[in-house]
C-alpha atoms as a PDB file:
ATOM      1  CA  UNK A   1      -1.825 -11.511 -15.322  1.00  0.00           C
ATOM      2  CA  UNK A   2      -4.515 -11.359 -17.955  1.00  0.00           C
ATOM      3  CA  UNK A   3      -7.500  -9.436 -16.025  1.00  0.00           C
ATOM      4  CA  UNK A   4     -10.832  -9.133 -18.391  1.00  0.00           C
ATOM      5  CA  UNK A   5     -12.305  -5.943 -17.350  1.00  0.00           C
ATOM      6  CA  UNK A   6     -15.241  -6.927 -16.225  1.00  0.00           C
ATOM      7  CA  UNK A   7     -13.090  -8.671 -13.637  1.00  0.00           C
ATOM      8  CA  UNK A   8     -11.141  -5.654 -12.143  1.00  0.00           C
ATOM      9  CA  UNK A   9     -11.613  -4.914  -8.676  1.00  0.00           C
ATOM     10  CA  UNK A  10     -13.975  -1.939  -8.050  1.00  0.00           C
ATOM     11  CA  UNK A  11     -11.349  -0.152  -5.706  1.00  0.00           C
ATOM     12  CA  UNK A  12      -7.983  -0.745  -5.144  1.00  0.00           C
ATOM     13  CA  UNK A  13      -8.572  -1.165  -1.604  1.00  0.00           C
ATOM     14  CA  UNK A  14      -9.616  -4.827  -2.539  1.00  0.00           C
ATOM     15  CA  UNK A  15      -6.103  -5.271  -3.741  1.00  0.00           C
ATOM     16  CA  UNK A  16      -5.157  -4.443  -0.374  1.00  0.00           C
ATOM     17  CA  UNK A  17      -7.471  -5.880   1.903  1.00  0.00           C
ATOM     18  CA  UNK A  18      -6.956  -9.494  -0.109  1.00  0.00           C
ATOM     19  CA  UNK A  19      -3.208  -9.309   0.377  1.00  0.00           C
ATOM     20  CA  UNK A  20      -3.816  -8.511   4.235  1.00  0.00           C
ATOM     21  CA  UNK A  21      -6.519 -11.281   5.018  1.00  0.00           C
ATOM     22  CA  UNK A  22      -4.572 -13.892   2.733  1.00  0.00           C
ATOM     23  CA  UNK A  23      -0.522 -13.058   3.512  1.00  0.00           C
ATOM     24  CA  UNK A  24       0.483 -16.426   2.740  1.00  0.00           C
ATOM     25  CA  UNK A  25       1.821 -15.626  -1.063  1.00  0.00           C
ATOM     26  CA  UNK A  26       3.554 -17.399  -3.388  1.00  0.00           C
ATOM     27  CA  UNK A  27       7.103 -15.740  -4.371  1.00  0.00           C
ATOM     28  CA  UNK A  28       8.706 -16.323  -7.752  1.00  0.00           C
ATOM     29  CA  UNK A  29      11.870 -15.043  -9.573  1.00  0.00           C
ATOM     30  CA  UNK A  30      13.778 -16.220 -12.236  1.00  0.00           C
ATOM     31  CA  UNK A  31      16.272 -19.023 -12.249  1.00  0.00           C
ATOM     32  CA  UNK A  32      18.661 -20.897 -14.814  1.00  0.00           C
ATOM     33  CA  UNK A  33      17.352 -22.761 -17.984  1.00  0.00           C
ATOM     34  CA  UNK A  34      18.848 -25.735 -15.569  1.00  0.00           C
ATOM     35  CA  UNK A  35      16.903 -24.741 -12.451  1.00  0.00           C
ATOM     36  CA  UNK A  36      14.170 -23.317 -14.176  1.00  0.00           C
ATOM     37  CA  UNK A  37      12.384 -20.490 -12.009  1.00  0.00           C
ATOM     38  CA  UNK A  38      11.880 -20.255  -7.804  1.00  0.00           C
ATOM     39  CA  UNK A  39       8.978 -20.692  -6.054  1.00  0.00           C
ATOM     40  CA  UNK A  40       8.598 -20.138  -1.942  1.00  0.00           C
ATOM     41  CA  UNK A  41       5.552 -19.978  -0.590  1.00  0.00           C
ATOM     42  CA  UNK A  42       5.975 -17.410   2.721  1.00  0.00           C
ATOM     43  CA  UNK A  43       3.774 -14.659   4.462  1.00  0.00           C
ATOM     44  CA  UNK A  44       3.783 -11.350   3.544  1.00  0.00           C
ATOM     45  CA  UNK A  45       3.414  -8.102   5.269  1.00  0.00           C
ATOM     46  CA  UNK A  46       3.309  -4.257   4.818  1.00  0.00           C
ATOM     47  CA  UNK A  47       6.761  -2.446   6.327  1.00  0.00           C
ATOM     48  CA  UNK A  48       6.022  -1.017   9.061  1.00  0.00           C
ATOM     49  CA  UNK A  49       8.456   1.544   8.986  1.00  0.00           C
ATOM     50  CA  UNK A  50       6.878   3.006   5.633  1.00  0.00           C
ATOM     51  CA  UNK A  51       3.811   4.810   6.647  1.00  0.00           C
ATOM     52  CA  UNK A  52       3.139   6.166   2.805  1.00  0.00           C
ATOM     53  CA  UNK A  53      -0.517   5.554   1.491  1.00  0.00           C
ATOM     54  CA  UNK A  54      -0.482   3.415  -1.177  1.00  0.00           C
ATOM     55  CA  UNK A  55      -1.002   4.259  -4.820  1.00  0.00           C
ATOM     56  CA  UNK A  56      -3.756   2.773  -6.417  1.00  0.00           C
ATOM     57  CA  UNK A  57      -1.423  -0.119  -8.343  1.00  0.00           C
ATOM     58  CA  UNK A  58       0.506   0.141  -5.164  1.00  0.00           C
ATOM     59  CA  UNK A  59       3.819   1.276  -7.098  1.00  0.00           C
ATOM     60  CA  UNK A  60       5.830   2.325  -4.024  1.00  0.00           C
ATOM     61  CA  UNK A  61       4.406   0.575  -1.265  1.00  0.00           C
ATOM     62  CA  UNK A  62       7.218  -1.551   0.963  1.00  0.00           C
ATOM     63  CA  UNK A  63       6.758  -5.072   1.575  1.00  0.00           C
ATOM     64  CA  UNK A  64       8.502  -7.286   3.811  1.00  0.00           C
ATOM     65  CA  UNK A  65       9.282 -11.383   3.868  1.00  0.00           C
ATOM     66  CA  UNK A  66      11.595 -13.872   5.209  1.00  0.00           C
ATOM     67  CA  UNK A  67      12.784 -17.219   4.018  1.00  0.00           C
ATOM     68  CA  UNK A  68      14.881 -20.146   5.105  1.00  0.00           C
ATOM     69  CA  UNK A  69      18.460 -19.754   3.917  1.00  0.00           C
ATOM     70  CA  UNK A  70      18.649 -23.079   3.636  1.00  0.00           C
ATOM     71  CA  UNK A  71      16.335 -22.981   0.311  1.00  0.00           C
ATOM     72  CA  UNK A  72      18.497 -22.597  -2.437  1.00  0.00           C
ATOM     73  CA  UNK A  73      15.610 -19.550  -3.369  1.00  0.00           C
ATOM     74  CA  UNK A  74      17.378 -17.425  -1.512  1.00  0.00           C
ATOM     75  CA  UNK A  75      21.090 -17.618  -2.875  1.00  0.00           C
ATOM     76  CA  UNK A  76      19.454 -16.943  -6.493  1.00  0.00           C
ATOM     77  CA  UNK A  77      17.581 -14.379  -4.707  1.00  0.00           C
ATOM     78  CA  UNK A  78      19.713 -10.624  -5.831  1.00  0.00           C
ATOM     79  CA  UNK A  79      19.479  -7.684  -4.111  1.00  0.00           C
ATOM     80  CA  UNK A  80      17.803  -5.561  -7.519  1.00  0.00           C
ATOM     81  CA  UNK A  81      16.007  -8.432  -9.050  1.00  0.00           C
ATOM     82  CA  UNK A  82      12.362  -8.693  -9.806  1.00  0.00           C
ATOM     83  CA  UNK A  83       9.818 -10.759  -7.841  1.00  0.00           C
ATOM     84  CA  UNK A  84       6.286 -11.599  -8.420  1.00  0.00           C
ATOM     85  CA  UNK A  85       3.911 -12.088  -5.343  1.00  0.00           C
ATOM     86  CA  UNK A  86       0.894 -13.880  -6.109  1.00  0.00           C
ATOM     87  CA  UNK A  87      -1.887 -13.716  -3.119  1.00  0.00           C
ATOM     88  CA  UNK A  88      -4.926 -15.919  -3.185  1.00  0.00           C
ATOM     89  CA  UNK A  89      -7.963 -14.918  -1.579  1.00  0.00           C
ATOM     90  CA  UNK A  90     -11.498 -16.605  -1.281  1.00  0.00           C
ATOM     91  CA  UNK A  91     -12.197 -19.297  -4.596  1.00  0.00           C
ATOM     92  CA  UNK A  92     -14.538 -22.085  -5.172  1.00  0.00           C
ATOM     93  CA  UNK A  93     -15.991 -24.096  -8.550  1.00  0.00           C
ATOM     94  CA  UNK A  94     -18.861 -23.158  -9.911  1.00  0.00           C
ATOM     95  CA  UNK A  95     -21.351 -26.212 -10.823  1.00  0.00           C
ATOM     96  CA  UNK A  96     -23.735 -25.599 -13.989  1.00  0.00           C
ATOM     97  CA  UNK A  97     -26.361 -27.193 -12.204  1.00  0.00           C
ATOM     98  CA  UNK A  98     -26.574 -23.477 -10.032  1.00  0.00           C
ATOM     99  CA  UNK A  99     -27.302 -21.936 -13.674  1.00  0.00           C
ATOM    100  CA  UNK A 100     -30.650 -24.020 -13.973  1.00  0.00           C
ATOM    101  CA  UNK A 101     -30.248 -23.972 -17.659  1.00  0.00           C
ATOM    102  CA  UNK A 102     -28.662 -25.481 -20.823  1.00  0.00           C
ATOM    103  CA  UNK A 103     -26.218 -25.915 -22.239  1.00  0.00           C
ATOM    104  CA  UNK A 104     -24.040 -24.318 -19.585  1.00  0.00           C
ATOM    105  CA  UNK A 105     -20.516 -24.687 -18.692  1.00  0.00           C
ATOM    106  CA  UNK A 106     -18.569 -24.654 -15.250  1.00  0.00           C
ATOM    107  CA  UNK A 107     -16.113 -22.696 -14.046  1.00  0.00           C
ATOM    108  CA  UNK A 108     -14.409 -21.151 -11.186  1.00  0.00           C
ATOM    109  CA  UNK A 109     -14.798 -18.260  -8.752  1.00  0.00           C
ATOM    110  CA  UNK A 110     -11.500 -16.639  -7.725  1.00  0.00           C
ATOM    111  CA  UNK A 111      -9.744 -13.554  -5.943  1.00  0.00           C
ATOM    112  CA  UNK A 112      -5.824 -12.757  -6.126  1.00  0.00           C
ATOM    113  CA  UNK A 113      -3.676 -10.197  -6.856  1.00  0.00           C
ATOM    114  CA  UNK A 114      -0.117 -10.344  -8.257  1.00  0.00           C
ATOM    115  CA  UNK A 115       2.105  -8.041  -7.001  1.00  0.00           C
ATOM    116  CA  UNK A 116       5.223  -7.107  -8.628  1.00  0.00           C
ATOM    117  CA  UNK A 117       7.981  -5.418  -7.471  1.00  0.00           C
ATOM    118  CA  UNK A 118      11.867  -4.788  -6.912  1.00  0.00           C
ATOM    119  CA  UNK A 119      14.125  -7.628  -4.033  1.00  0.00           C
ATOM    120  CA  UNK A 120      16.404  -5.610  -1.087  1.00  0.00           C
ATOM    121  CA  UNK A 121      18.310  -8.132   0.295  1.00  0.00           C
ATOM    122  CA  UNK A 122      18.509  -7.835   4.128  1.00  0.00           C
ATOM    123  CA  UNK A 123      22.014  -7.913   5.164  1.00  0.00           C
ATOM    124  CA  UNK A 124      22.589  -6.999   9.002  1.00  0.00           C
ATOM    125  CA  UNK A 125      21.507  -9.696  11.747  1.00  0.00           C
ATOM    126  CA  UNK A 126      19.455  -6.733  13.868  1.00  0.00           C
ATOM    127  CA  UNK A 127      17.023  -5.624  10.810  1.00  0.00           C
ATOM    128  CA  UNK A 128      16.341  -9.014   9.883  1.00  0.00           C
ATOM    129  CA  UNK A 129      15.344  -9.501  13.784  1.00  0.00           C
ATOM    130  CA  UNK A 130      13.226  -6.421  13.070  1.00  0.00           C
ATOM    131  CA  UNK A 131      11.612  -8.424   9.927  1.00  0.00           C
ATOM    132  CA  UNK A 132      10.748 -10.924  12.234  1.00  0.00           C
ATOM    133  CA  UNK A 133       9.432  -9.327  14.832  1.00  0.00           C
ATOM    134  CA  UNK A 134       6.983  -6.868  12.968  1.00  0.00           C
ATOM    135  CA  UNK A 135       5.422 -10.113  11.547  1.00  0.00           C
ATOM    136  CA  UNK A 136       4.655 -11.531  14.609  1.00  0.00           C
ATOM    137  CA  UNK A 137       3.217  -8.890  16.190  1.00  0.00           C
ATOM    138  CA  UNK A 138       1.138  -8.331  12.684  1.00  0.00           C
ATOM    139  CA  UNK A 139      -0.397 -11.477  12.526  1.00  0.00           C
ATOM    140  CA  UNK A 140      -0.758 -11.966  16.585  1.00  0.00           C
ATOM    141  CA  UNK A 141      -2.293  -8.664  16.616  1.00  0.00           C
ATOM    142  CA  UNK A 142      -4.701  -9.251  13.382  1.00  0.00           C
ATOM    143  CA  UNK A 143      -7.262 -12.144  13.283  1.00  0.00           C
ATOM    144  CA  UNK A 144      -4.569 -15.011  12.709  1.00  0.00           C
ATOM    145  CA  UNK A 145      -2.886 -14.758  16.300  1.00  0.00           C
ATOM    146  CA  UNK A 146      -4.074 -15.039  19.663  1.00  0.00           C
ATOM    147  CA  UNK A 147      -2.437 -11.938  21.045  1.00  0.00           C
ATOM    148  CA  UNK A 148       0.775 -14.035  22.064  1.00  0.00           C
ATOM    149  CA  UNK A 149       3.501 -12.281  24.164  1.00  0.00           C
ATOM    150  CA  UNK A 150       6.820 -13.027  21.774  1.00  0.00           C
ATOM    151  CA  UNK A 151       8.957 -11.525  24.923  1.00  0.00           C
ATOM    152  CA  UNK A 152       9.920 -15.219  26.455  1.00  0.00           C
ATOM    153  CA  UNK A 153      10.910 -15.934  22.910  1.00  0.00           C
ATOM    154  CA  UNK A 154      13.203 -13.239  21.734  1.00  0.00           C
ATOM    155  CA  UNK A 155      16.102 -14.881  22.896  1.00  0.00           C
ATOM    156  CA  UNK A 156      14.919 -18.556  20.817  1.00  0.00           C
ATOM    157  CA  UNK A 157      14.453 -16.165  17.949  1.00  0.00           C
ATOM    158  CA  UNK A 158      18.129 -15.030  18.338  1.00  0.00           C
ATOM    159  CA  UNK A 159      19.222 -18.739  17.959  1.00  0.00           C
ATOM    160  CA  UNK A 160      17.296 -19.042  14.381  1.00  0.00           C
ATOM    161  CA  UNK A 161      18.297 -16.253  13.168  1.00  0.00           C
ATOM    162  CA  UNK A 162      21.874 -17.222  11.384  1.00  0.00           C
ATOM    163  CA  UNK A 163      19.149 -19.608   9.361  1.00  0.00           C
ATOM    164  CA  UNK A 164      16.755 -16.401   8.587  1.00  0.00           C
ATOM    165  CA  UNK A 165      16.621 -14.505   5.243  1.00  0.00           C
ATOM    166  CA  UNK A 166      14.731 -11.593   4.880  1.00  0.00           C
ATOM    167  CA  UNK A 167      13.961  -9.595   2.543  1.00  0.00           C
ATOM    168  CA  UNK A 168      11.978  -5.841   1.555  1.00  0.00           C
ATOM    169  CA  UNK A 169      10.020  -5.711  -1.746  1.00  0.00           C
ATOM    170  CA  UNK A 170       9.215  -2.060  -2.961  1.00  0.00           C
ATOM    171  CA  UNK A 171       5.936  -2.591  -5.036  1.00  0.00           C
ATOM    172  CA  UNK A 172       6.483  -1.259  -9.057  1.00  0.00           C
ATOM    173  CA  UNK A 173       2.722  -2.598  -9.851  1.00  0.00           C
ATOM    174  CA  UNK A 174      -0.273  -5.060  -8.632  1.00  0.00           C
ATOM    175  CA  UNK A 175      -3.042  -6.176 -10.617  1.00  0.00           C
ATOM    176  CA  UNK A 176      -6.115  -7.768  -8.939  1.00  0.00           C
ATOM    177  CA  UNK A 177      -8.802 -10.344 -10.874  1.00  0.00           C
ATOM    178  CA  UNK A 178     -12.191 -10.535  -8.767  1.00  0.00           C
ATOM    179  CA  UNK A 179     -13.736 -13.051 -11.028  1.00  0.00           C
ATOM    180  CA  UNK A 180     -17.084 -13.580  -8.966  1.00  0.00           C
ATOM    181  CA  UNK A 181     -19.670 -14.571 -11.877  1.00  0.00           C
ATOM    182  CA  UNK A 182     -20.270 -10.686 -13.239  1.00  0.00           C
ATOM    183  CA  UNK A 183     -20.247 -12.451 -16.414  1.00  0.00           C
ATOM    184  CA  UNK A 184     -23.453 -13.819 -15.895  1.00  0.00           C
ATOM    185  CA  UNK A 185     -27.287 -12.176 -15.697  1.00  0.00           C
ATOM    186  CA  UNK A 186     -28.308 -11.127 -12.699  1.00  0.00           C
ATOM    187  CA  UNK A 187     -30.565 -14.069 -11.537  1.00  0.00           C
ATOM    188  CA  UNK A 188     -27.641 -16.306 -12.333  1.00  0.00           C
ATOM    189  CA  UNK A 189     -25.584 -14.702 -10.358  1.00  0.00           C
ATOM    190  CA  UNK A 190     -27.826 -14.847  -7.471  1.00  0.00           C
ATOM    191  CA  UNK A 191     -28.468 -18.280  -7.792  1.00  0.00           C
ATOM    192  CA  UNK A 192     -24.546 -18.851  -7.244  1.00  0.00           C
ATOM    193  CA  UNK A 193     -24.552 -16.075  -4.426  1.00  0.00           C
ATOM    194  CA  UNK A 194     -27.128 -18.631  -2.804  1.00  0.00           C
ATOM    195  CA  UNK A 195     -25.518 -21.771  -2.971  1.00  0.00           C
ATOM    196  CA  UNK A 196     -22.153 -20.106  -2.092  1.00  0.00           C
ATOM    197  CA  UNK A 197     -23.727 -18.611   1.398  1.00  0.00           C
ATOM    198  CA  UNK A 198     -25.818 -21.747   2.126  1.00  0.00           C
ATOM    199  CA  UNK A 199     -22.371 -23.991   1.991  1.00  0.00           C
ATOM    200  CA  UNK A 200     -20.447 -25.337   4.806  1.00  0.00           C
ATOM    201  CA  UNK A 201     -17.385 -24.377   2.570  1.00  0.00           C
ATOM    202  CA  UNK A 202     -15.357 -21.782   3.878  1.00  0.00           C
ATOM    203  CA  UNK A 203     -13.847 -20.826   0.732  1.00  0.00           C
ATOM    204  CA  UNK A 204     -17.436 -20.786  -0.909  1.00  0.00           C
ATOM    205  CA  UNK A 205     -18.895 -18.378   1.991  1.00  0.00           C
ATOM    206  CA  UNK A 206     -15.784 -16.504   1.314  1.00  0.00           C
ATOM    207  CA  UNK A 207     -16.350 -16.006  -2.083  1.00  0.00           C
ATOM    208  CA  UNK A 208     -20.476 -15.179  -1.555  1.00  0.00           C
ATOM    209  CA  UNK A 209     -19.034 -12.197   0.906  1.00  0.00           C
ATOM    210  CA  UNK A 210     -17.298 -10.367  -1.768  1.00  0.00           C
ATOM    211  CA  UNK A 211     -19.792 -11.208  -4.232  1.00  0.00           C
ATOM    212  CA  UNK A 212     -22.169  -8.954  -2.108  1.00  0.00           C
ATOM    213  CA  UNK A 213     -19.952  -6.535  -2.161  1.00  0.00           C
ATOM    214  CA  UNK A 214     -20.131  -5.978  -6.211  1.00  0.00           C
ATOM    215  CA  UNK A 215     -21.516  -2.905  -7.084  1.00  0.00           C
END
């Protein structure tokens, strides 16, 4: 991913904290010139098992996903391939009426990081359980869930899981692009920072929270 550097996240623990509020990413690996590559879309989460801190790229950090085996994704999918996770966190257009001058062009706000990183192949039937477990109880026990009780449903999850494919990723780099309007002067900037946090938009309020958060 081209990253300008005015664009870079100040800390790495935006990489982080993006790829924890937004797990939904988008995995790709290469394919045949007749298939072309893969693309899954599929949530994400840290291993739980791997209680390392994370580097500042996040080379060595442990990932963990699961896919339907019934996507032809996972049969090109080799244990000792390459993946690339992209996660997308808080975006929105910016309109060059907000700039209150001209000319002027628009252009768009956006977050996400692309993580790269090395496919394990999950082979035995109790570790994938384990896979899907741990993302459960991450997501029930983070702002997505409701606190559900999965222990009604353990034996359902049992029946699915001949259909389950999962999968660890250990991290080899990440690069993050925080394009939030540094580009422009200051009272531009606030001018978009203003429109952003007076919209109904989610994704626009989104984006106005981490624009506070610039240095």
């Amino acid at each position: 991913m081209f990253v300008p550097s005015n664009y870079r996240e100040p800390d790495s623990s935006w990489m982080t904290d993006l790829m924890r509020e937004n797990p939904l990413a988008l995995a790709v690996t290469n394919g045949t010139v007749e298939d072309g590559p893969f693309a899954t879309h599929l949530p994400v989460i840290a291993d739980p098992q791997a209680n390392e801190e994370w580097a500042p790229d996040l080379s060595g950090a442990r990932l963990l996903g699961h896919m339907n085996k019934a996507n032809p994704h996972w049969a090109a999918m080799k244990t000792g391939g390459i993946v690339l996770l992209t996660f997308t966190g808080p975006n929105s257009y910016v309109s060059p009426t907000v700039y209150e001058k001209s000319p002027a062009a628009p252009t768009w706000d956006f977050t996400s990081v692309h993580v790269r990183g090395v496919v394990e192949k999950i082979e035995s039937s109790e570790e994938t359980m384990d896979v899907v477990q741990s993302t459960v109880r991450a997501f029930e026990e983070a702002k997505f869930g409701t606190g559900w009780d999965m222990t009604d449903s353990v034996g359902y999850f049992h029946q699915l899981l001949p259909g389950v494919g999962a999968f660890r990723i250990t991290v080899t780099g990440a690069e993050g692009m925080f394009k939030l309007s540094q580009e422009q002067p200051a009272e531009v900037r606030g001018r978009v920072l203003e429109s952003f946090t007076r919209s109904g938009c989610p994704r626009q309020r989104g984006t106005a929270d981490l624009m506070r958060q610039l240095p």
